[in-house]
PDB file of N, CA and C in Angstrom:
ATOM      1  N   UNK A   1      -4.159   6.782 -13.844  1.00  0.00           N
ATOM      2  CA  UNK A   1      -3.557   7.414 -12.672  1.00  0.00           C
ATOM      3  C   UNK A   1      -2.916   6.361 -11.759  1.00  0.00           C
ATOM      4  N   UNK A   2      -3.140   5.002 -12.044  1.00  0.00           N
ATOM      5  CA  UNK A   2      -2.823   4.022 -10.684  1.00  0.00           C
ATOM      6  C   UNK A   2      -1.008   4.018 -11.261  1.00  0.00           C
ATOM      7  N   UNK A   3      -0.583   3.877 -11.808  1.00  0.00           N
ATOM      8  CA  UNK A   3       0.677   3.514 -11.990  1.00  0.00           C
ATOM      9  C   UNK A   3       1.677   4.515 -12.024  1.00  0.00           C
ATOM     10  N   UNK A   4       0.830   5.870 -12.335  1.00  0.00           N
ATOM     11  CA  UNK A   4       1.506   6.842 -11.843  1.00  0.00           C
ATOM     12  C   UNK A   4       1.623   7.155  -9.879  1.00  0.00           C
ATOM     13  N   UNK A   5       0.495   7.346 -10.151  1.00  0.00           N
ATOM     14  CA  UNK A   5       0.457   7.094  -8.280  1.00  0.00           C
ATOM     15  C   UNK A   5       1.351   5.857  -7.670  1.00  0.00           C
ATOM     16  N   UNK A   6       1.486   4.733  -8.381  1.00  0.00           N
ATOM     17  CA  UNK A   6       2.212   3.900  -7.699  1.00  0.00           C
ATOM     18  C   UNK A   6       3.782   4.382  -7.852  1.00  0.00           C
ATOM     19  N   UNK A   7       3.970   4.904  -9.105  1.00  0.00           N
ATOM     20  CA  UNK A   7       5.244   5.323  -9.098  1.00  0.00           C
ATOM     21  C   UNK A   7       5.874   6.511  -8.081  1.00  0.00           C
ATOM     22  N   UNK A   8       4.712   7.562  -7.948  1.00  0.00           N
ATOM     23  CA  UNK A   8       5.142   8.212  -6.788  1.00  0.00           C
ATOM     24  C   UNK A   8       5.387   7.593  -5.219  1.00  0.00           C
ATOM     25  N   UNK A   9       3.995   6.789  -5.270  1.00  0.00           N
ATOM     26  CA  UNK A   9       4.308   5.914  -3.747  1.00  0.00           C
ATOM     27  C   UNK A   9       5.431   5.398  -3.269  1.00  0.00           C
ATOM     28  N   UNK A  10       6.172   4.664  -4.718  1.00  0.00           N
ATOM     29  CA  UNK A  10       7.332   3.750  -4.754  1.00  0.00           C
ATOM     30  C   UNK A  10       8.344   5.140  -4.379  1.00  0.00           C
ATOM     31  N   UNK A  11       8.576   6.053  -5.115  1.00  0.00           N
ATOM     32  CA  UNK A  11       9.702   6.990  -4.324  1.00  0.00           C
ATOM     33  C   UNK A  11       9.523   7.906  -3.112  1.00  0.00           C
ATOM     34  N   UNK A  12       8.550   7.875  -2.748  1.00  0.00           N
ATOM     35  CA  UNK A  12       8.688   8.343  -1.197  1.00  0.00           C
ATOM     36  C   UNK A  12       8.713   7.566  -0.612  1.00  0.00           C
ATOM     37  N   UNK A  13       8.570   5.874  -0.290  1.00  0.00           N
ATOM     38  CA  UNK A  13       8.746   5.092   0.268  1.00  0.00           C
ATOM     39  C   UNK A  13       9.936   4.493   0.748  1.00  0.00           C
ATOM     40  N   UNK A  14      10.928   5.027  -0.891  1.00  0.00           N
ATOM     41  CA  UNK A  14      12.355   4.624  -0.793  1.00  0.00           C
ATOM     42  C   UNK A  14      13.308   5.724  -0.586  1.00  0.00           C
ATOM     43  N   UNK A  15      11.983   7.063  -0.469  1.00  0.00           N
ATOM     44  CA  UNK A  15      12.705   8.300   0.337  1.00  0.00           C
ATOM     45  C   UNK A  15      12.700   7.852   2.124  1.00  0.00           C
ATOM     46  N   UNK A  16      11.883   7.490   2.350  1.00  0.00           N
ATOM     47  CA  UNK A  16      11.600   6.866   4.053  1.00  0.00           C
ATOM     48  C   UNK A  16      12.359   5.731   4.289  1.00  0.00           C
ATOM     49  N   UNK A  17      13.418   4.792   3.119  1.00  0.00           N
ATOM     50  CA  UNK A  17      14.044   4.255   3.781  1.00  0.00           C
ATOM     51  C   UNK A  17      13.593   2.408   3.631  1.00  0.00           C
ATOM     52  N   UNK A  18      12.319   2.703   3.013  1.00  0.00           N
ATOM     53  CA  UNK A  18      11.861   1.570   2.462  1.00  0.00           C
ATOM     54  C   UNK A  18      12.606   0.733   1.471  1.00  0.00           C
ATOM     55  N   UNK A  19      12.490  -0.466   1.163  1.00  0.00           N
ATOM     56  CA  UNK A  19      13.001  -1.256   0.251  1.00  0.00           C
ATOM     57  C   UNK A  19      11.671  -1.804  -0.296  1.00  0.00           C
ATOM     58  N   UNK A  20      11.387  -1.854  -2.080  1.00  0.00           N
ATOM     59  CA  UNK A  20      10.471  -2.453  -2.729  1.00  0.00           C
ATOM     60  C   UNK A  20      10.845  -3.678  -3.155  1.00  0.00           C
ATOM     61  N   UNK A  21       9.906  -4.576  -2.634  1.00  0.00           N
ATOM     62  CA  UNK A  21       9.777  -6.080  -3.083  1.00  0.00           C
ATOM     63  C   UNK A  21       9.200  -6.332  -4.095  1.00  0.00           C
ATOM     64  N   UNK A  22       8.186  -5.697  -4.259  1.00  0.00           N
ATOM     65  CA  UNK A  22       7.294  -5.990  -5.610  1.00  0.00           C
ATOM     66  C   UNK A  22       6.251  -5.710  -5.551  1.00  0.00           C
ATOM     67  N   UNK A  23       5.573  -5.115  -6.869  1.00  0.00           N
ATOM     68  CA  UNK A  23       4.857  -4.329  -7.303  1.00  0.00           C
ATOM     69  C   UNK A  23       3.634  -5.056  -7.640  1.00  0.00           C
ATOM     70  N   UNK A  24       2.290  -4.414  -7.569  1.00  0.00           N
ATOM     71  CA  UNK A  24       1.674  -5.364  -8.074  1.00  0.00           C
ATOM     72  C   UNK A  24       1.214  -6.862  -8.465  1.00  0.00           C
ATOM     73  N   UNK A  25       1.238  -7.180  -7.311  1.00  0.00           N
ATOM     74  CA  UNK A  25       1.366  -8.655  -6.985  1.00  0.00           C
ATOM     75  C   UNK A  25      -0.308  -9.064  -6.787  1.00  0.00           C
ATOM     76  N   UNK A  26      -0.370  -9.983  -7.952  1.00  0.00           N
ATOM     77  CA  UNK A  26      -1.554 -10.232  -8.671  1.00  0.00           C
ATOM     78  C   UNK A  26      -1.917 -11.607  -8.206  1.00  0.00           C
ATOM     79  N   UNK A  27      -3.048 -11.591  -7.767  1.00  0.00           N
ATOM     80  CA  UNK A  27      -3.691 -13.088  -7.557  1.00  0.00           C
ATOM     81  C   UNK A  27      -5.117 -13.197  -7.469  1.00  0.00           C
ATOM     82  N   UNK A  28      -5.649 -14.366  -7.684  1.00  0.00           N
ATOM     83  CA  UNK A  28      -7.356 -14.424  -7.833  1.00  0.00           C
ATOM     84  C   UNK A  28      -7.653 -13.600  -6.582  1.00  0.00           C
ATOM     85  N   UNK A  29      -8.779 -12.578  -6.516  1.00  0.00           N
ATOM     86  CA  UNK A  29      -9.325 -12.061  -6.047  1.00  0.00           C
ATOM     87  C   UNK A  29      -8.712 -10.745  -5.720  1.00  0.00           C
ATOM     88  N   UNK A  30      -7.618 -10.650  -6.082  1.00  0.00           N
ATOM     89  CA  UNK A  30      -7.390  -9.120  -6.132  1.00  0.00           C
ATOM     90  C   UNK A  30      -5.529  -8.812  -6.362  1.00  0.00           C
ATOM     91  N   UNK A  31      -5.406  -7.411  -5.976  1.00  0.00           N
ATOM     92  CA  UNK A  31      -3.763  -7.390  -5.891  1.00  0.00           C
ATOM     93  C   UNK A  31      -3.293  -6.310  -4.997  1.00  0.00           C
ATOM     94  N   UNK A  32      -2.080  -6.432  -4.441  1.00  0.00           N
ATOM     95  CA  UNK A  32      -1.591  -5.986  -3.631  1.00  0.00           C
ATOM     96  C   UNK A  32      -0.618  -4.548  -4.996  1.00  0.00           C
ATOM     97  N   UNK A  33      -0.675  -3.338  -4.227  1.00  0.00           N
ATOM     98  CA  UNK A  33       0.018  -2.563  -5.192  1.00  0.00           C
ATOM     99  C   UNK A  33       1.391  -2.605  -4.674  1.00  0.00           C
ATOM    100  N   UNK A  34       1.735  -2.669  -3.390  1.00  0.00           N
ATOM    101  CA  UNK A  34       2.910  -2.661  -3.134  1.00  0.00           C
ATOM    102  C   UNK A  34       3.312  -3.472  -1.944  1.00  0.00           C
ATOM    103  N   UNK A  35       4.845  -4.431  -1.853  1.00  0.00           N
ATOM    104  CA  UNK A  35       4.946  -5.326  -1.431  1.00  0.00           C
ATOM    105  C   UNK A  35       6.882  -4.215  -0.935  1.00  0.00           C
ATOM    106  N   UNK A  36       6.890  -4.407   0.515  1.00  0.00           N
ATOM    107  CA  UNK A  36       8.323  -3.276   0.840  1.00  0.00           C
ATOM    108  C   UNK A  36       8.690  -3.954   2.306  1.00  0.00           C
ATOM    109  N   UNK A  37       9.969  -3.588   2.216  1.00  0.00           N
ATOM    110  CA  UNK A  37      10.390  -4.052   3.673  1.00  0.00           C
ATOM    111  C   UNK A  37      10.980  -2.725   4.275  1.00  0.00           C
ATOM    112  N   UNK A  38      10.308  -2.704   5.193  1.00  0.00           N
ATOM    113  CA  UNK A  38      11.013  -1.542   6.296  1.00  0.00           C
ATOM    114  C   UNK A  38      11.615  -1.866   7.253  1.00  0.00           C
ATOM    115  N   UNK A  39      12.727  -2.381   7.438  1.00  0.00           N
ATOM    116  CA  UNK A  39      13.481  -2.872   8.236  1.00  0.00           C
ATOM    117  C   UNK A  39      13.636  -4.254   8.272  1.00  0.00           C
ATOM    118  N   UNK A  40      13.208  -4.933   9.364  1.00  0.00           N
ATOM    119  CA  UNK A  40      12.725  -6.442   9.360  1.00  0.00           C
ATOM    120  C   UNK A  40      11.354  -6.576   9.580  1.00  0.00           C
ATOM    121  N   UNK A  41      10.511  -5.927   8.955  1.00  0.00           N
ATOM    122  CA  UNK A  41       9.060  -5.503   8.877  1.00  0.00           C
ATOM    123  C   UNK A  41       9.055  -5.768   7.426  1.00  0.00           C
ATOM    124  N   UNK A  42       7.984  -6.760   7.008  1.00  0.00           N
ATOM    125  CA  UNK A  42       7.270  -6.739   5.418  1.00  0.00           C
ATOM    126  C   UNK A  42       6.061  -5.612   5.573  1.00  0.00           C
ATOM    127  N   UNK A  43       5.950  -5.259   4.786  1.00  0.00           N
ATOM    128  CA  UNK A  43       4.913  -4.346   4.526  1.00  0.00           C
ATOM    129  C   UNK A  43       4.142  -4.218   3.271  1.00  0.00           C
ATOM    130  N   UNK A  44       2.651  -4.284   3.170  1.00  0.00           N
ATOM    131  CA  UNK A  44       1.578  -4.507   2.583  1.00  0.00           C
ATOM    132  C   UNK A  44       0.940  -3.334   2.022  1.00  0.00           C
ATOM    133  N   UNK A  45       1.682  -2.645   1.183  1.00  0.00           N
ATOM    134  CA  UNK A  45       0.600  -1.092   0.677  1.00  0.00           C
ATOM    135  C   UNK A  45      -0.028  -1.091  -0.320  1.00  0.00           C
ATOM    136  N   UNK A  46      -1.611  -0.499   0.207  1.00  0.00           N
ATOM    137  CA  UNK A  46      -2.462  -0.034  -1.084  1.00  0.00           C
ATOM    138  C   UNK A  46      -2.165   1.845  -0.944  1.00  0.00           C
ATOM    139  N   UNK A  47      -2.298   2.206  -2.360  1.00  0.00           N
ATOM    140  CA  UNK A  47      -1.968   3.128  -2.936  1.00  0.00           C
ATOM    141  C   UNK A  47      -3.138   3.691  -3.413  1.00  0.00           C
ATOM    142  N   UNK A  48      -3.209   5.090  -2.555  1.00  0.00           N
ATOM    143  CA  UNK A  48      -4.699   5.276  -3.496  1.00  0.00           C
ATOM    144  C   UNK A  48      -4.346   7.006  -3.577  1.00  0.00           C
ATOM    145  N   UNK A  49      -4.818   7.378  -4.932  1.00  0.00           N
ATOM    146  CA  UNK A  49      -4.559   8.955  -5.866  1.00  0.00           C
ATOM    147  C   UNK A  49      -5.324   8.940  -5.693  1.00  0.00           C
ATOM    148  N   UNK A  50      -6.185  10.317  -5.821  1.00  0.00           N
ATOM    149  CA  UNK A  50      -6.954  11.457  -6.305  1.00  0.00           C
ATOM    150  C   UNK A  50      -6.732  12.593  -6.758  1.00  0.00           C
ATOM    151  N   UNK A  51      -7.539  12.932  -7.937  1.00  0.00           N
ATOM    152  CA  UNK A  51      -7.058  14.406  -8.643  1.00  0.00           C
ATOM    153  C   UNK A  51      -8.264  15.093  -7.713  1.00  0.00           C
ATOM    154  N   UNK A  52      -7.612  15.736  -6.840  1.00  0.00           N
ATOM    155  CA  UNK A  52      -8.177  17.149  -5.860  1.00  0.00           C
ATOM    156  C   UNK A  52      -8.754  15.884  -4.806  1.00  0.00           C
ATOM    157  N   UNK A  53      -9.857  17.184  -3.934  1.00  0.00           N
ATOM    158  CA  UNK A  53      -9.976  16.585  -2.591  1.00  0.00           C
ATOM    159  C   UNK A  53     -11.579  16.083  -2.779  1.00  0.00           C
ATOM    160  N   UNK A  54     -12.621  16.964  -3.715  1.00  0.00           N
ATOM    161  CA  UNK A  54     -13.831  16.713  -4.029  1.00  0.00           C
ATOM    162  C   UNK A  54     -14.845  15.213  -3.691  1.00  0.00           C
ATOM    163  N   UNK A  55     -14.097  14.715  -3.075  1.00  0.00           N
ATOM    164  CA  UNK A  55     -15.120  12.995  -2.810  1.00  0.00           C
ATOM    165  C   UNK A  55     -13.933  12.262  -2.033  1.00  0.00           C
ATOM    166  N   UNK A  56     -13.676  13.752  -0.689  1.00  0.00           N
ATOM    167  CA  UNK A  56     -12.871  12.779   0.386  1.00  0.00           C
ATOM    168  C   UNK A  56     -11.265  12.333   0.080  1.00  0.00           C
ATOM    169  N   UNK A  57     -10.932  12.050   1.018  1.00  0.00           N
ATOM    170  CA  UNK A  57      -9.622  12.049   1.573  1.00  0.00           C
ATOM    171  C   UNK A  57      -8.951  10.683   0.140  1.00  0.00           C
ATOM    172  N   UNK A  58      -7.972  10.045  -0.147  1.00  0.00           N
ATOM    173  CA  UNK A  58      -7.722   9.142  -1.002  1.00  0.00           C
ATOM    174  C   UNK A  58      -7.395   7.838   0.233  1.00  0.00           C
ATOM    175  N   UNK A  59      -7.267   8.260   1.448  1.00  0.00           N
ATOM    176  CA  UNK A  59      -6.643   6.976   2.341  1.00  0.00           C
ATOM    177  C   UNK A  59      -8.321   6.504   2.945  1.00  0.00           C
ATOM    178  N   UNK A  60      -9.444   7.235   2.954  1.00  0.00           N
ATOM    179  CA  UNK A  60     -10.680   7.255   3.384  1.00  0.00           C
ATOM    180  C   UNK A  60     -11.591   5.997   2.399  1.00  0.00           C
ATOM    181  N   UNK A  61     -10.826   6.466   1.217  1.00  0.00           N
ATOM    182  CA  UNK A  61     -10.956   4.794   0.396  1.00  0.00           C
ATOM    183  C   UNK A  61     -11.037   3.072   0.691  1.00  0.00           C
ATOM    184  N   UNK A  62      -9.611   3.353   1.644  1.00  0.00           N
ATOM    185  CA  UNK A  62      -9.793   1.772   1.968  1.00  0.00           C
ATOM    186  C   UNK A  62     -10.996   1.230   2.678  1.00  0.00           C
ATOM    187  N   UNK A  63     -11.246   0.901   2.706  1.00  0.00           N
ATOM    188  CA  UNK A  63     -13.229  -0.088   2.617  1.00  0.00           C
ATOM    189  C   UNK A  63     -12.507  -1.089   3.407  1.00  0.00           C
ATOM    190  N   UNK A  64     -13.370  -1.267   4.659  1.00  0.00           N
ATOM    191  CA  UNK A  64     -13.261  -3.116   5.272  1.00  0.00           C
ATOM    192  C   UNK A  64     -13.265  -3.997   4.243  1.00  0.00           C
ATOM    193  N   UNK A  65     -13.937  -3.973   3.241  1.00  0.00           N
ATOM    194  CA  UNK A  65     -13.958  -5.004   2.302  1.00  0.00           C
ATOM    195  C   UNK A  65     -12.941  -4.957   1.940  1.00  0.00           C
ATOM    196  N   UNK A  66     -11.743  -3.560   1.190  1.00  0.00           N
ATOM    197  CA  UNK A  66     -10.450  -3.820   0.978  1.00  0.00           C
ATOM    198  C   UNK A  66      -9.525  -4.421   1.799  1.00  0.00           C
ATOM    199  N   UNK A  67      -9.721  -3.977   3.205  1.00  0.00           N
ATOM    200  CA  UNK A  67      -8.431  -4.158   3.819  1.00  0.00           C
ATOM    201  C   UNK A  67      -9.006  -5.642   4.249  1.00  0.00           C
ATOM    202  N   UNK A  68     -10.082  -6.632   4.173  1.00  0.00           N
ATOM    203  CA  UNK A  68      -9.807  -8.140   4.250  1.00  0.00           C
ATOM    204  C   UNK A  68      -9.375  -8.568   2.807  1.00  0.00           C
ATOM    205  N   UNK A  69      -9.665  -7.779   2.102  1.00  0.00           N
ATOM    206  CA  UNK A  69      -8.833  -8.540   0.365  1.00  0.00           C
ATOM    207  C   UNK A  69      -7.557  -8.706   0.964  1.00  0.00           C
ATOM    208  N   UNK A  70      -6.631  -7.220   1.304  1.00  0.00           N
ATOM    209  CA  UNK A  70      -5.549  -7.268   1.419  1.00  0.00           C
ATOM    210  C   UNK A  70      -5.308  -7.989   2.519  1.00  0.00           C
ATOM    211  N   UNK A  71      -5.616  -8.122   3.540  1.00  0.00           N
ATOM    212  CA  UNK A  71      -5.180  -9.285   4.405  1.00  0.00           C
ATOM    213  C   UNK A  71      -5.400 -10.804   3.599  1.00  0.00           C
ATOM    214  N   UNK A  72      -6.200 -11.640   2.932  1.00  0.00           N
ATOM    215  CA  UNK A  72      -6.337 -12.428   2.094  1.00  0.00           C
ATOM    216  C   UNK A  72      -5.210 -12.648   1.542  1.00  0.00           C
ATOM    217  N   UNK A  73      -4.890 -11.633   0.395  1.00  0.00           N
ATOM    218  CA  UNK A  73      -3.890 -11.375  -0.291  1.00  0.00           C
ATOM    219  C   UNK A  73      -2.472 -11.784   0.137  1.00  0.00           C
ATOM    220  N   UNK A  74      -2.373 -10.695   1.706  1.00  0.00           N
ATOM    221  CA  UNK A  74      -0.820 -10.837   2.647  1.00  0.00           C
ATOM    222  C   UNK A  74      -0.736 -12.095   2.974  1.00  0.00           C
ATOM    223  N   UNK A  75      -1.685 -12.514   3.377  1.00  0.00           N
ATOM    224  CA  UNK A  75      -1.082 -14.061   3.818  1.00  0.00           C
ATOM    225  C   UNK A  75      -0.975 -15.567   2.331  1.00  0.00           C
ATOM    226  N   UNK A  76      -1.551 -15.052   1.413  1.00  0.00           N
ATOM    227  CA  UNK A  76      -1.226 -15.806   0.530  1.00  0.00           C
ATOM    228  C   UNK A  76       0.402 -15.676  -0.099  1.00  0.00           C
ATOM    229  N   UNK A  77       0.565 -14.382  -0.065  1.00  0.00           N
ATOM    230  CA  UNK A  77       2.141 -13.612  -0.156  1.00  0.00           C
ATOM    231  C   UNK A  77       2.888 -14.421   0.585  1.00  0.00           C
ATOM    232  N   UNK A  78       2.314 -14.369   2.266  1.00  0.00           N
ATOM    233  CA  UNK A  78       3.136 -15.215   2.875  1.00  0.00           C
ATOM    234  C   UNK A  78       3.337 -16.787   3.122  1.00  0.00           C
ATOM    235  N   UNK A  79       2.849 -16.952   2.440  1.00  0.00           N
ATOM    236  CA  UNK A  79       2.754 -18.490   2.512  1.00  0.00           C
ATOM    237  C   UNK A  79       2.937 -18.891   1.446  1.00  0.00           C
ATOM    238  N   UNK A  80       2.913 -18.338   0.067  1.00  0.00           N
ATOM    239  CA  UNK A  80       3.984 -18.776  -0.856  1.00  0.00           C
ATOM    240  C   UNK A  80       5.128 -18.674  -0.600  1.00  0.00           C
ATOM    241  N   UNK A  81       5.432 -17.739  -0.241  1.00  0.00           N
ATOM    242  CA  UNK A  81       7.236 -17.366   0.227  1.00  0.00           C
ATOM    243  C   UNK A  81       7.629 -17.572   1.434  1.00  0.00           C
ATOM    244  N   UNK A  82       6.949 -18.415   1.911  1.00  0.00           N
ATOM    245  CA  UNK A  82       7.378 -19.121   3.175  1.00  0.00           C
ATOM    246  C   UNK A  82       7.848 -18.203   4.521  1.00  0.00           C
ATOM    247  N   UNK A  83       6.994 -16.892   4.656  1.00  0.00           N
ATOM    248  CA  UNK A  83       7.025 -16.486   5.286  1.00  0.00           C
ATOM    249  C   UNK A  83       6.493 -16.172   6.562  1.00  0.00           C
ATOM    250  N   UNK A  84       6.010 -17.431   7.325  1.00  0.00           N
ATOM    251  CA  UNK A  84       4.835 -17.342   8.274  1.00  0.00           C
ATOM    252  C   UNK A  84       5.548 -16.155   9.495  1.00  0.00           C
ATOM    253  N   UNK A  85       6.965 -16.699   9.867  1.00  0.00           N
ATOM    254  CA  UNK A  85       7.626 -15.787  10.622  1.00  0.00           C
ATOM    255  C   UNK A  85       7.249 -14.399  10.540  1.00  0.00           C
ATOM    256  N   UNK A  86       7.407 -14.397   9.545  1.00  0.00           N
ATOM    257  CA  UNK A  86       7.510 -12.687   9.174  1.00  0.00           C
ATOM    258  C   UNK A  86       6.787 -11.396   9.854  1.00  0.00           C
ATOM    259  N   UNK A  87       7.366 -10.107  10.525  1.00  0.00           N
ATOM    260  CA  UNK A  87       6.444  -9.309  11.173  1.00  0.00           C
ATOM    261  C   UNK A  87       6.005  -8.272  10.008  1.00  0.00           C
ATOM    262  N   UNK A  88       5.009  -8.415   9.951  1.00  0.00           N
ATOM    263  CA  UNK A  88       3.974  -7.263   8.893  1.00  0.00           C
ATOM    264  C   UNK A  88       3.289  -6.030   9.616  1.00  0.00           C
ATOM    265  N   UNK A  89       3.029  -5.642   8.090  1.00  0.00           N
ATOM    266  CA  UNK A  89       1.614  -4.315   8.830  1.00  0.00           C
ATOM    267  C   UNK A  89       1.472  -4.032   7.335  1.00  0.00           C
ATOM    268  N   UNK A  90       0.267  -3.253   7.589  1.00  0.00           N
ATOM    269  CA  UNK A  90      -0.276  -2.577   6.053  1.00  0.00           C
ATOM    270  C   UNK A  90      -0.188  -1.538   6.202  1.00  0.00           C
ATOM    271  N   UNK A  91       0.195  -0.379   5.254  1.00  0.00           N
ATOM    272  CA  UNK A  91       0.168   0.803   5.147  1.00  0.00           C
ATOM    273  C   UNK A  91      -0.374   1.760   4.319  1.00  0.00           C
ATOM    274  N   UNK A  92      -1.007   2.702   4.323  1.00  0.00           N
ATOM    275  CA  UNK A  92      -1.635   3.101   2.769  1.00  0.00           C
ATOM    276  C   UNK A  92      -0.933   4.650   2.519  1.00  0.00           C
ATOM    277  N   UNK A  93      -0.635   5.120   1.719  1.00  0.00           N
ATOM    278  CA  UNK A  93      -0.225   6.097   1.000  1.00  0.00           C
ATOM    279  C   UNK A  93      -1.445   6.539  -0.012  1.00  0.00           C
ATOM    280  N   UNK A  94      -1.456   7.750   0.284  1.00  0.00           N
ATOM    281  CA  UNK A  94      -2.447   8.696  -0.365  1.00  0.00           C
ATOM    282  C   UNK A  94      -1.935  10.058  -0.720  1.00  0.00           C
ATOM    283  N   UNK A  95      -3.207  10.098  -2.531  1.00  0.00           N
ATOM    284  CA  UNK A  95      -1.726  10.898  -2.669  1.00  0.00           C
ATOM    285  C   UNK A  95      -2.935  11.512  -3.718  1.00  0.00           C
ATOM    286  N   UNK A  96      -3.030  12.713  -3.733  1.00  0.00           N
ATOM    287  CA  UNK A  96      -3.483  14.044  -4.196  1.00  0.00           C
ATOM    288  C   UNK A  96      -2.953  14.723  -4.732  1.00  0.00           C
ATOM    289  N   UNK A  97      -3.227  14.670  -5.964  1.00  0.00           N
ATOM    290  CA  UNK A  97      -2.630  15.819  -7.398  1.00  0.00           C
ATOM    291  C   UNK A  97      -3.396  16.682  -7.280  1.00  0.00           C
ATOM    292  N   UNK A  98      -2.251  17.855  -6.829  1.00  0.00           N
ATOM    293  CA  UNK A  98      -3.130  19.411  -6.450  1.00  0.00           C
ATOM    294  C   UNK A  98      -1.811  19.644  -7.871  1.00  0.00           C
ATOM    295  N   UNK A  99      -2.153  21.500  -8.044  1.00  0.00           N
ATOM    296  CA  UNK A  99      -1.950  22.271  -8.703  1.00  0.00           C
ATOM    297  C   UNK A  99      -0.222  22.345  -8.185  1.00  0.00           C
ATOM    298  N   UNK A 100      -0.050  22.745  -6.983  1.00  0.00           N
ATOM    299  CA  UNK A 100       1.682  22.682  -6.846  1.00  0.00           C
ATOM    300  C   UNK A 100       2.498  21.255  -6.199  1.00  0.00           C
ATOM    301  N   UNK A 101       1.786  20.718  -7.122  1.00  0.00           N
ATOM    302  CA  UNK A 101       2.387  19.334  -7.383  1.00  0.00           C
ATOM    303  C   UNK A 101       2.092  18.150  -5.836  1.00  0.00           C
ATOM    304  N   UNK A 102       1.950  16.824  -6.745  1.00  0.00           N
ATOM    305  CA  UNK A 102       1.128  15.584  -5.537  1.00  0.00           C
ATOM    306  C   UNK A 102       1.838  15.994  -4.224  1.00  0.00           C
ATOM    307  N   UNK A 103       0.342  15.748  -3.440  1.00  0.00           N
ATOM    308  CA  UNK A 103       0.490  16.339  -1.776  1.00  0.00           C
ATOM    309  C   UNK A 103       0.935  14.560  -1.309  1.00  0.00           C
ATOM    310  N   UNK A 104       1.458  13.852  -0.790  1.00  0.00           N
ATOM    311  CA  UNK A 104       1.709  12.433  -0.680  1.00  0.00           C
ATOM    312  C   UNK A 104       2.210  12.643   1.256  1.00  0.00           C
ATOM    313  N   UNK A 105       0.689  11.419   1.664  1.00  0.00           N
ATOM    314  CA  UNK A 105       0.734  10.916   2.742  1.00  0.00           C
ATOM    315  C   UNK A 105       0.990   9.569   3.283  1.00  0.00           C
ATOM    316  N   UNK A 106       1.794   9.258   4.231  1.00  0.00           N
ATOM    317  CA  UNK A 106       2.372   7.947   4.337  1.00  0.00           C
ATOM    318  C   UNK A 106       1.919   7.397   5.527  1.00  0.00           C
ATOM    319  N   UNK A 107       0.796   6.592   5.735  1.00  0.00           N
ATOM    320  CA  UNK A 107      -0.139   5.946   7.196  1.00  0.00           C
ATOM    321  C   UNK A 107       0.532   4.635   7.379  1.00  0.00           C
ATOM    322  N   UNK A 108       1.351   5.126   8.611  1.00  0.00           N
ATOM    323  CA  UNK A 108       1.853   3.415   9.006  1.00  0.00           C
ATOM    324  C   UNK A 108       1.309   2.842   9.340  1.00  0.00           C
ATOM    325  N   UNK A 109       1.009   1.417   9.280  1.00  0.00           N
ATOM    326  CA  UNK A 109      -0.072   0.612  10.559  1.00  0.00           C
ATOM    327  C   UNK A 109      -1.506   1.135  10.127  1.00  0.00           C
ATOM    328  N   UNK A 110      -1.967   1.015   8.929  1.00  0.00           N
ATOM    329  CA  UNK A 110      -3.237   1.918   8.454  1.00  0.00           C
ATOM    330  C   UNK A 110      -4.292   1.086   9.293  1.00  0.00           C
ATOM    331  N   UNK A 111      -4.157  -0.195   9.371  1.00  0.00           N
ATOM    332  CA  UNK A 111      -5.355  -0.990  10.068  1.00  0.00           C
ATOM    333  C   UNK A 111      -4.712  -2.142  10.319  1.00  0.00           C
ATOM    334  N   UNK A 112      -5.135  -3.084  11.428  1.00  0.00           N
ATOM    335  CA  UNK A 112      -5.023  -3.887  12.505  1.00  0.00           C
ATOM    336  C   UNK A 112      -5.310  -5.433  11.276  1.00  0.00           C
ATOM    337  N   UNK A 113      -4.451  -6.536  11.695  1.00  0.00           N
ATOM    338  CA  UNK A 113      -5.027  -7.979  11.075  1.00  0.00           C
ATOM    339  C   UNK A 113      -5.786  -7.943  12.202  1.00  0.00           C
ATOM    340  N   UNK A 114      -6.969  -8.827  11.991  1.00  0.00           N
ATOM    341  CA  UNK A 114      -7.882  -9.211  12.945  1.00  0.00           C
ATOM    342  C   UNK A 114      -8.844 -10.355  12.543  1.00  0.00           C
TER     343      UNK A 114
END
C-alpha cells in the first residue's frame, strides 16, 4: 500500500500546486516519503494510508518518535544540498481507502521543529 499511497499523495499535492523533489529519500535511520516545494517553502511529507478507519485516523500515526526521525532526516536533506537558508515545514497526508474511492487529507504545518 505505501507506494500506492505515495502515488496518490504525489497527485494531490501537484493538484495543490506543489512541485515534487523527490521521493523517497533514503538514509541511515530512516526515509523521508516525500521531498516538494510549495512555493519558496521546501516541504517534508510523511504519507500515511489506511484501508478503512478501524485503528484511527492515518495522520494520528505520526509518533514523536517519527516526526524527530523526520526532522533528523530534513536537516540531513538540508545540509547535503546546501540548504541551511531554506524555509521548511512538514506536512502529512493521510489517506483512506474507503469503498467510493481514497478519502485524501492534506495537514500543512503537521508539527513544529523544536
Amino acid at each position: 500500500m505505501g507506494k500506492a499511497g505515495e502515488d496518490l499523495a504525489c497527485g494531490e499535492l501537484e493538484r495543490r500546486g506543489y512541485e515534487i523533489i523527490a521521493r523517497r529519500y533514503r538514509r541511515r535511520g530512516g526515509e523521508l516519503d516525500i521531498i516538494a516545494r510549495d512555493g519558496a517553502t521546501l516541504v517534508f511529507v510523511e504519507v500515511k494510508a489506511r484501508d478503512g478507519r478501524a485503528f484511527g485516523g492515518a495522520a494520528e500515526a505520526v509518533t514523536m518518535i517519527k516526526q524527530r526521525r523526520m526532522m533528523r532526516l530534513a536537516l540531513d536533506y538540508l545540509t547535503r544540498h546546501r540548504l541551511t537558508g531554506c524555509p521548511c515545514r512538514f506536512d502529512v497526508v493521510s489517506i483512506h481507502l474507503e469503498a467510493g474511492g481514497p478519502a485524501i487529507e492534506v495537514f500543512q504545518n503537521a508539527f513544529d521543529i523544536a
